[in-house]
Each structure stands twice: as C-alpha cells, then as structure tokens.
Protein backbone atom coordinates (compact mmCIF):
# COMPACT_ATOMS: atom_id res chain seq x y z
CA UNK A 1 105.62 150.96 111.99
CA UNK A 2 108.73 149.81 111.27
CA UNK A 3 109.61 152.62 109.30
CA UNK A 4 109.33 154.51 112.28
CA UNK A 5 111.50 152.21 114.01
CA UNK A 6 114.48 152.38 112.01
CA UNK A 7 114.37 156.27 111.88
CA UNK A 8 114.19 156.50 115.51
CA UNK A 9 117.08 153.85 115.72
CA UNK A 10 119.07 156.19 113.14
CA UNK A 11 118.37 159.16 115.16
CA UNK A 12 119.85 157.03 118.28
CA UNK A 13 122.95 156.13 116.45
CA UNK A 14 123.79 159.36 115.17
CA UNK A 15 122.85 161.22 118.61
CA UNK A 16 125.19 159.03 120.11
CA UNK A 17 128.03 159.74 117.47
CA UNK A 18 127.57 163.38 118.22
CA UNK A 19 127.79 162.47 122.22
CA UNK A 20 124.06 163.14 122.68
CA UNK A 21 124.05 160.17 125.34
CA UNK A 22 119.98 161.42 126.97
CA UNK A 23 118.77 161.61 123.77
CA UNK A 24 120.58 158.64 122.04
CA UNK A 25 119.05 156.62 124.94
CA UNK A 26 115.36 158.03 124.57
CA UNK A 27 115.60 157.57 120.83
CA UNK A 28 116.79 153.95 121.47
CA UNK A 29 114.07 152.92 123.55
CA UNK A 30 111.11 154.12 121.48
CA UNK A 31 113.04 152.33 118.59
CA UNK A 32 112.88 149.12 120.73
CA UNK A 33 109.52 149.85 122.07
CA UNK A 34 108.28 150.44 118.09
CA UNK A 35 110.14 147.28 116.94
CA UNK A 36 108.23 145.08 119.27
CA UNK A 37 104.78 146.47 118.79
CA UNK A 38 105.96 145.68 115.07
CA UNK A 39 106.77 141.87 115.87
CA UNK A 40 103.28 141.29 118.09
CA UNK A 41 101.20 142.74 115.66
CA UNK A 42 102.87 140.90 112.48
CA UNK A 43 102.70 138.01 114.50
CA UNK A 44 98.96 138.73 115.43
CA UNK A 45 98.28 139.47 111.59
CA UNK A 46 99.82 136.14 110.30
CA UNK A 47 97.90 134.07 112.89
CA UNK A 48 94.47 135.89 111.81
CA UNK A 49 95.31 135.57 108.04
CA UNK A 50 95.95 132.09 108.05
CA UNK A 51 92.43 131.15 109.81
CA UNK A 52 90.55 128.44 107.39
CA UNK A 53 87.30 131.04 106.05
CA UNK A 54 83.88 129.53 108.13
C-alpha cells in the first residue's frame, strides 16, 4: 500500500514538472487518499498485534 502511494506521489510530481496541473492533482489525491488508508490500517494492525493471547 504504500508502495502504491509513493508511485502515485511520483507520478504527481513529475506531471506537475511537465505542467500536467489535472493530472498532477488527481495523482496527488489518490497518493494522499493511499497514504492514509496506510496509517489507519498500520495503526489498526499494531493495536491487534499487541493484544495479550486469551
């Protein structure tokens, strides 16, 4: 996932070099979108993991 995140942000930054503002924009957005659904579910993942076994 984040991966993903930093190619899309990539794309952004070199869409924007070229003067691709729509696209640079779109690309930004699904990289922020994809970085946050990154954070929640590391976050969910190190709550779960560190549950005491019943």
């Amino acid at each position: 996932m984040l991966s993903w995140s930093v190619a899309f942000f990539v794309v952004a930054i070199i869409a924007a070099i070229l003067g691709f503002g729509g696209l640079a924009a779109s690309a930004a957005s699904v990289a922020k979108l994809l970085f946050v659904i990154f954070l929640v579910l590391a976050v969910v993942s190190l709550a779960l993991g560190r549950r005491a076994p019943t």
